[in-house]
C-alpha atoms as a PDB file:
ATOM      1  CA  UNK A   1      72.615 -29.882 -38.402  1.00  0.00           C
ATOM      2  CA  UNK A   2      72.713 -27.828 -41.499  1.00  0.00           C
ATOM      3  CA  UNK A   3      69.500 -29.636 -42.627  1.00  0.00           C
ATOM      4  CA  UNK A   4      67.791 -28.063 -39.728  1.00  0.00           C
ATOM      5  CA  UNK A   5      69.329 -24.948 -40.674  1.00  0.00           C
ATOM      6  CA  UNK A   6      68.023 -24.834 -44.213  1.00  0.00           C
ATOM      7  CA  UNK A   7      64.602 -26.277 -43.339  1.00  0.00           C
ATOM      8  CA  UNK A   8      63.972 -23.326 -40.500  1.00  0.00           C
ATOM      9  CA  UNK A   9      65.421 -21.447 -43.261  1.00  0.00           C
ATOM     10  CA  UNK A  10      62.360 -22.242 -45.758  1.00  0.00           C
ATOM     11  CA  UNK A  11      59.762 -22.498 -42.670  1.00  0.00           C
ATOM     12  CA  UNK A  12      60.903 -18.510 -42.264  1.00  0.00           C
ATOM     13  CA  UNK A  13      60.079 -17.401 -45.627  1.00  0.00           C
ATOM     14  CA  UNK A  14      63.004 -16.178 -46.691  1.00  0.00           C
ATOM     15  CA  UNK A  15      62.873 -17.029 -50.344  1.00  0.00           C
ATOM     16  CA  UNK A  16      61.345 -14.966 -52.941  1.00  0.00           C
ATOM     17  CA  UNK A  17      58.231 -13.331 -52.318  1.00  0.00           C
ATOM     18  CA  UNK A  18      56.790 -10.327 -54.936  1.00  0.00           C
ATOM     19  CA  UNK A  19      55.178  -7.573 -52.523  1.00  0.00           C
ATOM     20  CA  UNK A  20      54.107  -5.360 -55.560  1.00  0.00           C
ATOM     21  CA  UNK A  21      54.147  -5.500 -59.232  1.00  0.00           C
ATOM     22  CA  UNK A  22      53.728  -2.723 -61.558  1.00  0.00           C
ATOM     23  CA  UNK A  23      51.585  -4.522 -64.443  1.00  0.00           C
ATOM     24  CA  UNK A  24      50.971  -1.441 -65.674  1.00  0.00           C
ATOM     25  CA  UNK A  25      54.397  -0.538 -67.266  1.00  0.00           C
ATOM     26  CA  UNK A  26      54.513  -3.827 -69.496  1.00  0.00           C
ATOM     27  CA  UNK A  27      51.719  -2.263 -71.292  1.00  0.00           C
ATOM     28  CA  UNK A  28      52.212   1.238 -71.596  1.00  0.00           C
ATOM     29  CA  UNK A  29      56.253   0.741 -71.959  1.00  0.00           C
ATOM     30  CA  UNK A  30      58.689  -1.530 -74.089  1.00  0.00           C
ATOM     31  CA  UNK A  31      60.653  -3.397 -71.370  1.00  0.00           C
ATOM     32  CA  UNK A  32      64.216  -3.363 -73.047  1.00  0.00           C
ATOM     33  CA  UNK A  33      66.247  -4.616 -70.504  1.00  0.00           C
ATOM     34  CA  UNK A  34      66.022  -5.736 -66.528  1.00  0.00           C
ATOM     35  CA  UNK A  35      68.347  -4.697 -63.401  1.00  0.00           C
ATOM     36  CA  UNK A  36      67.426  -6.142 -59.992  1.00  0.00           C
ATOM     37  CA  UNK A  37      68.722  -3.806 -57.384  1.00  0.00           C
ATOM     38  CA  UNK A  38      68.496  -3.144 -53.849  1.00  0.00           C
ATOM     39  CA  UNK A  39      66.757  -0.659 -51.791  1.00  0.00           C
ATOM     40  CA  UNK A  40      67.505   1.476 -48.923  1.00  0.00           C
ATOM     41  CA  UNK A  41      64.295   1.606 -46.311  1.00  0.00           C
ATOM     42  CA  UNK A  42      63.915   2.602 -43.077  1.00  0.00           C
ATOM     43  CA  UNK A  43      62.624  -0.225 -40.434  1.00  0.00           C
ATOM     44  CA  UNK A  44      58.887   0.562 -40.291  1.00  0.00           C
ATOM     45  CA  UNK A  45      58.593   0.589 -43.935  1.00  0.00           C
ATOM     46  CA  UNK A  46      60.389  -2.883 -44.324  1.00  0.00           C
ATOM     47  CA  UNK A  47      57.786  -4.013 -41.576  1.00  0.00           C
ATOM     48  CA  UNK A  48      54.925  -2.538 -43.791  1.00  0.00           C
ATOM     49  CA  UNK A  49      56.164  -4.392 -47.190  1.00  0.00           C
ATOM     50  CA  UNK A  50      56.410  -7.906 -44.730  1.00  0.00           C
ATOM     51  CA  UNK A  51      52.951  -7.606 -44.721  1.00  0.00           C
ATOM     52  CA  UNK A  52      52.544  -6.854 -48.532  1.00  0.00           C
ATOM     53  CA  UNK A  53      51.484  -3.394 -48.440  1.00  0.00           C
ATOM     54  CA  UNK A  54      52.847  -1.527 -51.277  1.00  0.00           C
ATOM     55  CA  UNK A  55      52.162   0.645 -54.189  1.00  0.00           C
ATOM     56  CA  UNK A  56      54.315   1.292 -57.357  1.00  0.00           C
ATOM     57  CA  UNK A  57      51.952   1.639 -60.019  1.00  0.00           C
ATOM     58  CA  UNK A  58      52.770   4.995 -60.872  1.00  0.00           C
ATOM     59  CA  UNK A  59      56.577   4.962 -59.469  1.00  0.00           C
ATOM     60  CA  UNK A  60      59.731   5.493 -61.651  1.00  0.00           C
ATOM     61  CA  UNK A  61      63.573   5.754 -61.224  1.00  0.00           C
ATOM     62  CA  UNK A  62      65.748   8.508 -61.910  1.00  0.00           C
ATOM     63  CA  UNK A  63      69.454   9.201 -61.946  1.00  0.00           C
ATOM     64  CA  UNK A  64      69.598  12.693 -59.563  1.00  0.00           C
ATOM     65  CA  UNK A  65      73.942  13.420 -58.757  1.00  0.00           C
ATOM     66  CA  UNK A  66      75.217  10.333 -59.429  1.00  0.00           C
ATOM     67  CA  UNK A  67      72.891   7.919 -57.478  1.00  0.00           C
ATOM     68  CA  UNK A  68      69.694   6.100 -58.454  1.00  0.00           C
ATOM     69  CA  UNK A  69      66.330   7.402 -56.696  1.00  0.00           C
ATOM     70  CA  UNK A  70      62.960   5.317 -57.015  1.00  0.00           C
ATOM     71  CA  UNK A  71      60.121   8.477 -56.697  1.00  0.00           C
ATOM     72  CA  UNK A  72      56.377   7.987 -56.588  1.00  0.00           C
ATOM     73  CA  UNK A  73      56.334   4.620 -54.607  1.00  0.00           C
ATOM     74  CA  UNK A  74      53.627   4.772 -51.633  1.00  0.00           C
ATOM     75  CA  UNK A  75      54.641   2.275 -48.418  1.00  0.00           C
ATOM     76  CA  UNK A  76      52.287   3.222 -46.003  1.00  0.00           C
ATOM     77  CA  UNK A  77      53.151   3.457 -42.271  1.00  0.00           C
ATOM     78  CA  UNK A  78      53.701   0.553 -40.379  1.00  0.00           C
ATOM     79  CA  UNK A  79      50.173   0.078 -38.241  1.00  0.00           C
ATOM     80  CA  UNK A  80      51.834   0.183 -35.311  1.00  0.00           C
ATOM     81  CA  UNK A  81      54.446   2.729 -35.819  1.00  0.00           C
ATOM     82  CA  UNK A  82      53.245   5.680 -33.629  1.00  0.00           C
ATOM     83  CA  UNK A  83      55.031   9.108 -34.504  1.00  0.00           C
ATOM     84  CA  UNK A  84      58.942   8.901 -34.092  1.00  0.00           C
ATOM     85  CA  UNK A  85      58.868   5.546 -35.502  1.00  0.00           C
ATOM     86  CA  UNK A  86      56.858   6.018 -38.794  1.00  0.00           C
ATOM     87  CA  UNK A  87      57.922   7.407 -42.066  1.00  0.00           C
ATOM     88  CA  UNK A  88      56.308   9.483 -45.011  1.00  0.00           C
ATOM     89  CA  UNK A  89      54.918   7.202 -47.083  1.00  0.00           C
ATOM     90  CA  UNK A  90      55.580   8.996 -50.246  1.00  0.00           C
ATOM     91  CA  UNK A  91      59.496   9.669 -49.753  1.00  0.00           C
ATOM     92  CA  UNK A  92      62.326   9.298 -52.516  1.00  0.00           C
ATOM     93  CA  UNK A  93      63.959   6.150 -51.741  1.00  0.00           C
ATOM     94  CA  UNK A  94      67.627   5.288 -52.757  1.00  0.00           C
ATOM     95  CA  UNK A  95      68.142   2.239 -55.026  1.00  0.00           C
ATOM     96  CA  UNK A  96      71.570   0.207 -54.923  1.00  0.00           C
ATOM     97  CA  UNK A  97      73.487  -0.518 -58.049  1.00  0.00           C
ATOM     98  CA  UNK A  98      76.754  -0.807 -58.741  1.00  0.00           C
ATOM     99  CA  UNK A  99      78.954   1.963 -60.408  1.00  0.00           C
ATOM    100  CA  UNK A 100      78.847   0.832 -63.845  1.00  0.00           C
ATOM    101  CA  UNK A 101      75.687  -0.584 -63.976  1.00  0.00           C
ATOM    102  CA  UNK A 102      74.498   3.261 -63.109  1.00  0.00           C
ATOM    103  CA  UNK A 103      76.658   4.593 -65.761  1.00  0.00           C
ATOM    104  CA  UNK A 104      75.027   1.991 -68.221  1.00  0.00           C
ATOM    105  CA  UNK A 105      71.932   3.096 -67.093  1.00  0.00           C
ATOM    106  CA  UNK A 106      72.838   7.094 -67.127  1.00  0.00           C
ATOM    107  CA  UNK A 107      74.559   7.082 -71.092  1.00  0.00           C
ATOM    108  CA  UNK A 108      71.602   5.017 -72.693  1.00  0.00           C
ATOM    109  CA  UNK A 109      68.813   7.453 -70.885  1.00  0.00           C
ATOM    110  CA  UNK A 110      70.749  10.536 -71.701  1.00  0.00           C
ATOM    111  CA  UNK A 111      71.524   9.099 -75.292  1.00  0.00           C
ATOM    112  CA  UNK A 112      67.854   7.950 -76.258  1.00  0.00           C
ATOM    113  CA  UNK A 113      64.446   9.177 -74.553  1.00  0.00           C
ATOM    114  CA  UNK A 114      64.180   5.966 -72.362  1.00  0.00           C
ATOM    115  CA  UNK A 115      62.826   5.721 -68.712  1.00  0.00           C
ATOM    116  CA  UNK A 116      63.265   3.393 -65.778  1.00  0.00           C
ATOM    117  CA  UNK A 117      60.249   2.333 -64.411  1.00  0.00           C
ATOM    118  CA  UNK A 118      60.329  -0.122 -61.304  1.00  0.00           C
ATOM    119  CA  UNK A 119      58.890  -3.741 -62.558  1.00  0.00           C
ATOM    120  CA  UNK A 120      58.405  -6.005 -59.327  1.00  0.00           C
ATOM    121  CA  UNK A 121      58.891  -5.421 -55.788  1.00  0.00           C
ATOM    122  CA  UNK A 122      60.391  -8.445 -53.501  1.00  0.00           C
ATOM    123  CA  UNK A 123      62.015  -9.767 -51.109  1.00  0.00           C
ATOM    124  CA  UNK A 124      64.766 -12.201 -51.880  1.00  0.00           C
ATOM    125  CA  UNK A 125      66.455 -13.668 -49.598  1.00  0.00           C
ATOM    126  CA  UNK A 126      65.334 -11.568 -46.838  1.00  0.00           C
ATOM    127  CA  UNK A 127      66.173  -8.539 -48.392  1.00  0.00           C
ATOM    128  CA  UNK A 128      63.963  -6.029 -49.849  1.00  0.00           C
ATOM    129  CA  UNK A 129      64.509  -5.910 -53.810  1.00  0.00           C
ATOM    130  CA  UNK A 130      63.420  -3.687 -57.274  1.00  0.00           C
ATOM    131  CA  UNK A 131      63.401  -5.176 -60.087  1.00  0.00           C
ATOM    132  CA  UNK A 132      63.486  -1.879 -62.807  1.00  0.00           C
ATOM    133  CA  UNK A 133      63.481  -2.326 -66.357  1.00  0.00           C
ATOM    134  CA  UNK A 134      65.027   0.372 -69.137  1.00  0.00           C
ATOM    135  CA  UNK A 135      61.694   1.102 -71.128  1.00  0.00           C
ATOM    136  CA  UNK A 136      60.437   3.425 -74.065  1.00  0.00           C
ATOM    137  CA  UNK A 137      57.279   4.308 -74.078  1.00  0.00           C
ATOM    138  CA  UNK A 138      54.528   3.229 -76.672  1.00  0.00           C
ATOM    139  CA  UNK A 139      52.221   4.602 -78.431  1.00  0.00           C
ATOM    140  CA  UNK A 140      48.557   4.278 -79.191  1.00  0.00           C
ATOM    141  CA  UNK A 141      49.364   1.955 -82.229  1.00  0.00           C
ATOM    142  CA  UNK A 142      51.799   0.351 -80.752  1.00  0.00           C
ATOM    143  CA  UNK A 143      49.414  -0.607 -77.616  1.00  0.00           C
ATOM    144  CA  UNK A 144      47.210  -1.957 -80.464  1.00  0.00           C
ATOM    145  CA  UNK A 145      49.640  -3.985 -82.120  1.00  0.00           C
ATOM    146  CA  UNK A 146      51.271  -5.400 -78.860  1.00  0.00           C
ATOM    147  CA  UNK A 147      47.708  -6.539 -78.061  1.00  0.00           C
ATOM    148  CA  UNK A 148      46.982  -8.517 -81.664  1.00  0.00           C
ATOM    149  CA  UNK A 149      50.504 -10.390 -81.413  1.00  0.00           C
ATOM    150  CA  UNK A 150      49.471 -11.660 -77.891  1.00  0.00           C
ATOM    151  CA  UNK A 151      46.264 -12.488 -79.213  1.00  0.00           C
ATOM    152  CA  UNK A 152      47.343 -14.339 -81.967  1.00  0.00           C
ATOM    153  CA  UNK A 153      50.247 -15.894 -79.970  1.00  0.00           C
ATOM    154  CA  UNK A 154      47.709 -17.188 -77.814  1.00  0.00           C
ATOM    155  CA  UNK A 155      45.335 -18.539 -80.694  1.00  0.00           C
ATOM    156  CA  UNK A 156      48.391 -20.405 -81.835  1.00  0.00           C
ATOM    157  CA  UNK A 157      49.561 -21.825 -78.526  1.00  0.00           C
ATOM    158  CA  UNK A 158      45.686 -23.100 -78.265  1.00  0.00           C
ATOM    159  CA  UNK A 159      46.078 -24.931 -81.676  1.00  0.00           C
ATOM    160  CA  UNK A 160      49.064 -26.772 -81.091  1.00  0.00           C
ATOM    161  CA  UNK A 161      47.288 -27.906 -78.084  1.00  0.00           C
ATOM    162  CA  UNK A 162      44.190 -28.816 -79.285  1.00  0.00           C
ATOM    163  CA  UNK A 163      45.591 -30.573 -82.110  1.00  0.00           C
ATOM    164  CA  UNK A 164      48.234 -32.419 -79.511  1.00  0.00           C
ATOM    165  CA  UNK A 165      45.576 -33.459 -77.310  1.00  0.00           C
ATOM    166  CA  UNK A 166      42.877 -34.849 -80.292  1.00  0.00           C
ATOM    167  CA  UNK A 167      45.417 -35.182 -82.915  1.00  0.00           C
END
């Protein structure tokens, strides 16, 4: 019985499943550290990111009375919401963490100029989740330099190949 169970579970979907990612903020910031954390939505907009429409390219987080707020995140209305059942797409939506992760988060932004800029957005579990990452922003050099260690990561990693394969 609880082989059916997990197997409908699976045939539903309800693993891990990335509606949006910001690729954006791995290159302009310096991810220091990750936090996955809920979110709070209203129903049309979880029925808009089940069919992967989301946009958080130019989203960010920020600590506003003691509560975490993701701003600049565009869900558009469900299709079929019709007036009293849609939302504005552009709202401030509250993110779930727990008390001391937020104060970790609130003394090390205060303390250093740091941002939180929303990573992924997923559902896990059935669930709608943010993954946001503490970041500092880079520079124009540093954008330069992050792109010649990849490339020469990457020229490596194609070495030790090549001489695995032939060698």
């Amino acid at each position: 019985m609880q082989e059916r169970r997990a197997k409908k579970k699976d045939d539903a979907g309800n693993g891990d499943r990335v509606v949006a990612t910001n690729r954006r903020a791995r290159h302009d910031y310096e991810i220091l550290e990750t936090l996955e954390c809920g979110i709070m939505l209203t129903g049309s907009e979880v029925k808009s990111l089940r069919e992967g429409k989301a946009q958080i390219a130019d989203s960010y987080a920020r600590i506003d009375d003691g509560e975490l707020w993701l701003l600049g995140t565009h869900i558009p209305p469900w299709t079929y919401a019709v007036g009293f059942g849609s939302h504005d797409p552009d709202r401030r939506r509250k993110l779930l963490v727990h008390r001391h992760q937020l104060d970790q988060l609130h003394d090390k932004t205060r303390t250093q100029p740091l941002t939180i800029v929303p990573l992924k957005l997923y559902f896990k579990n059935g669930r709608a989740k943010v993954e946001i990452a503490l970041a500092r922003g880079r520079k124009q050099h540093d954008h330069r330099q992050a792109l010649a260690k990849r490339d020469a990561e990457r020229e490596i990693a194609r070495t030790v190949r090549n001489v695995e394969k032939f060698g």
